[in-house]
Structure formats: structure tokens, C-alpha cells
Protein backbone atom coordinates (compact mmCIF):
# COMPACT_ATOMS: atom_id res chain seq x y z
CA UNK A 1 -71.25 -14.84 -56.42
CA UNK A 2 -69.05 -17.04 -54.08
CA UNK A 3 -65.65 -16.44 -53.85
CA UNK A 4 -63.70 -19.50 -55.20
CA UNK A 5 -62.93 -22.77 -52.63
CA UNK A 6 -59.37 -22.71 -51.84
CA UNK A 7 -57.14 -25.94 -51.63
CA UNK A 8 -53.70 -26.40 -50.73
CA UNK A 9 -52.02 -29.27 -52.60
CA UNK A 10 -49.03 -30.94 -50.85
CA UNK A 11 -46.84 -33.52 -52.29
CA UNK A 12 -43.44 -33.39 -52.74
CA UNK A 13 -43.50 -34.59 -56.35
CA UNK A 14 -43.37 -31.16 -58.12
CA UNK A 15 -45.26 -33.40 -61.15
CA UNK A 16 -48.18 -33.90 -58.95
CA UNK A 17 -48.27 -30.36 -57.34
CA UNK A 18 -48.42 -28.75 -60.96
CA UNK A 19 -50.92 -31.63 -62.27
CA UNK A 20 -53.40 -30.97 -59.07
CA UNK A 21 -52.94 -27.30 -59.49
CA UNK A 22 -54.15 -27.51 -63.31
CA UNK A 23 -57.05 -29.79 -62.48
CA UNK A 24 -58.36 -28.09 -59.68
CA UNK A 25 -57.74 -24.79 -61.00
CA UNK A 26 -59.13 -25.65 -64.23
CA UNK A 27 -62.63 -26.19 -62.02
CA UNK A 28 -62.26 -22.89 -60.52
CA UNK A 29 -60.32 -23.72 -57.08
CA UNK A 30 -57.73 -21.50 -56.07
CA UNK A 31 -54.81 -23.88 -55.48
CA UNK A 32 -51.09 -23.40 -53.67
CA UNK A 33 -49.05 -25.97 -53.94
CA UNK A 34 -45.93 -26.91 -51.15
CA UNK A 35 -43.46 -29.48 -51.56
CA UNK A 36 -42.89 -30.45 -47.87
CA UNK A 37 -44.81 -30.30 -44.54
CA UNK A 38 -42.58 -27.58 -43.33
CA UNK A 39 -43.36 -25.79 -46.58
CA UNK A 40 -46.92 -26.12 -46.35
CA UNK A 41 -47.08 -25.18 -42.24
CA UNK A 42 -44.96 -21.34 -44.01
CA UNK A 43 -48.17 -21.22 -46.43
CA UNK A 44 -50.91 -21.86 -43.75
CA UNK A 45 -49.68 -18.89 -42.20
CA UNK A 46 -51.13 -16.91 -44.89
CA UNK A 47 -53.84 -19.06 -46.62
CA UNK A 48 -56.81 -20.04 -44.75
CA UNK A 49 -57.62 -23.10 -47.34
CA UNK A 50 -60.82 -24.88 -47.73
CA UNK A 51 -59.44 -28.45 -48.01
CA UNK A 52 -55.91 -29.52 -47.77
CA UNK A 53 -54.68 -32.58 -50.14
CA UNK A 54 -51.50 -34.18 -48.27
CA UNK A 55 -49.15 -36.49 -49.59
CA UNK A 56 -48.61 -39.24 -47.18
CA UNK A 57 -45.21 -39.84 -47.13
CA UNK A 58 -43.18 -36.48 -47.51
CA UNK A 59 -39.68 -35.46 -46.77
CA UNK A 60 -39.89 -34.15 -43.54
CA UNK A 61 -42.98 -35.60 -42.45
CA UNK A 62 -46.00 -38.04 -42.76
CA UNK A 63 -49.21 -36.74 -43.64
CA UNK A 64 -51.45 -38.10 -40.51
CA UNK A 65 -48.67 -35.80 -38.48
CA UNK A 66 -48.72 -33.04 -40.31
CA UNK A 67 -52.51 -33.01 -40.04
CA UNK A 68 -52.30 -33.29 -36.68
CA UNK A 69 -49.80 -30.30 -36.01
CA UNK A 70 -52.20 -28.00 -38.39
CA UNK A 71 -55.47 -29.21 -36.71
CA UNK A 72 -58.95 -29.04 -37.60
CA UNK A 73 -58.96 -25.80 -39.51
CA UNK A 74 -60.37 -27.74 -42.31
CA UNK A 75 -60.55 -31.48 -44.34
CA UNK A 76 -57.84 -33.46 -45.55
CA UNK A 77 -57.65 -35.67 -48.62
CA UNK A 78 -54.52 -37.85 -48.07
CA UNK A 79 -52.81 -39.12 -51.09
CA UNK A 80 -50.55 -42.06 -51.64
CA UNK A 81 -48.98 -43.85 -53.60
CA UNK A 82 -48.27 -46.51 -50.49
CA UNK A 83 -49.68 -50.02 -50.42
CA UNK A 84 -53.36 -49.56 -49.35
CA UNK A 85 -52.85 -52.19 -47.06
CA UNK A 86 -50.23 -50.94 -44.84
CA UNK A 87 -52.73 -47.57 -44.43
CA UNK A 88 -55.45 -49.62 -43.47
CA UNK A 89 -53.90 -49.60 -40.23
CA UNK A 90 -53.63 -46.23 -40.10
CA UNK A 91 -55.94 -43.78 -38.46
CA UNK A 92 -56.66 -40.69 -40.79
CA UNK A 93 -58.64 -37.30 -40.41
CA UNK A 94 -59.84 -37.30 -43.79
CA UNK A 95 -60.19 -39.41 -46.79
CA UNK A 96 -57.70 -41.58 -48.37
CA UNK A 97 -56.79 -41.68 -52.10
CA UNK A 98 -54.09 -43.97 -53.89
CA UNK A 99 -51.82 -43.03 -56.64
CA UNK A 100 -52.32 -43.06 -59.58
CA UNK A 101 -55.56 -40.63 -59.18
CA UNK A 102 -57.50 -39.67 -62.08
CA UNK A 103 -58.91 -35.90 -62.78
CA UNK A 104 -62.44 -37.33 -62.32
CA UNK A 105 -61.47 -38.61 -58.45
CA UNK A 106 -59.79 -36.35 -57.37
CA UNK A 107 -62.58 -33.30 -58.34
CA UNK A 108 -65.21 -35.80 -57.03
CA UNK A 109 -63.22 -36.07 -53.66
CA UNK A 110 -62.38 -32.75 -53.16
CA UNK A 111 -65.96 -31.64 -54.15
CA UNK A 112 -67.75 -34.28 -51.24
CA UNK A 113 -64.99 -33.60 -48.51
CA UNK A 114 -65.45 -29.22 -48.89
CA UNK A 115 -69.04 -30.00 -48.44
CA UNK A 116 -69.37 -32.71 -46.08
CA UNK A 117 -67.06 -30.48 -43.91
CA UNK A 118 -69.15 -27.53 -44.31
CA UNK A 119 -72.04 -29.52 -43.08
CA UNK A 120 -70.61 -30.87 -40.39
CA UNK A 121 -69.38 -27.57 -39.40
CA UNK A 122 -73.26 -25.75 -39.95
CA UNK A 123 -71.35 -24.05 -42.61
CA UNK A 124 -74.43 -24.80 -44.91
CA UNK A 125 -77.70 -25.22 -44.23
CA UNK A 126 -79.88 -27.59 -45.60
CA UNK A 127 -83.12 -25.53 -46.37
């Protein structure tokens, strides 16, 4: 059996960290949660996640740079609750999500962006 994906959820609404923790965990994820980019750079230190879900606009940080100070170690699902619009300009690593995100969306995006990583990586194989 496969150990469980792991996801780090970061958003500095503590609402939204305990609502993507119960979602994800209630689909067998192992979730952390961190409040702030600073927060979530102390975690990574530790926990080698599967996907990373960054808020875009956090206290300390936006989440295009924070991306880009942890690297490719894995994907990103950016969140935000930011008029699409203005991120249209914007150049992400990953896929972009707006608030308000329902249960089904988010599990959907998480679910494609693990394994479209892992195939891009030859993580998995296709035979």
C-alpha cells in the first residue's frame, strides 16, 4: 500500500488552513498547514510535500515568490481570492484557483497537479 500524498496548505486565513486540512485529509492526504511564507519555508525544512497549495497574497510574501525561493521540489496550486484578471498577467508555476473553492475543486486540482507532476517527473510510468 502507498504511503499517503502529502500537501502543505498555505494561506494565512486560519479558516481556510483548517477547511483544506479537513477536506484533504478527509481523502486521505496528509496535510500541514502554515499561515505565512516564512512559516511555510520553517515546515519545508522538515516535510518533503507532494503538492504545495499557496495563498497568493500572504503577509510576508506573494505566492509566485515564495514558489520561487522553494523551487521545483514539487507543484503548486495557487489560491486567491484576487481579481482573476489582475493574475492573468501573472506568470505562475502551477495552477491557479479563485476563492471561493469548493471541496469538489480543490480534490480534483490537487488530484491532476500530484499526477501530472509525477509524470512529468517519470515518477509514474504509463504501462
Amino acid at each position: 500500500m502507498q504511503d499517503p500524498y502529502k500537501i502543505l496548505v498555505v494561506d494565512d486565513e486560519k479558516e481556510i488552513c483548517e477547511l483544506f486540512t479537513e477536506i484533504l485529509s478527509l481523502e486521505g492526504y496528509e496535510v500541514k498547514s502554515a499561515r505565512s511564507g516564512s512559516e511555510a519555508k520553517l515546515i519545508l525544512k522538515t516535510y518533503s510535500p507532494d503538492l504545495i497549495s499557496i495563498d497568493y497574497m500572504l503577509p510576508d510574501t506573494v505566492g509566485g515568490q515564495l514558489a520561487i525561493e522553494i523551487g521545483d521540489i514539487c507543484p503548486y496550486l495557487f489560491i486567491s481570492g484576487v481579481d482573476p484578471e489582475v493574475l492573468d498577467k501573472v506568470e505562475f508555476c502551477g495552477k491557479l484557483l479563485s476563492k471561493p473553492i469548493n471541496a469538489e475543486r480543490l480534490l480534483l486540482a490537487a488530484e491532476k497537479a500530484i499526477n501530472d507532476y509525477r509524470y512529468k517527473t517519470g515518477a509514474v510510468s504509463v504501462f
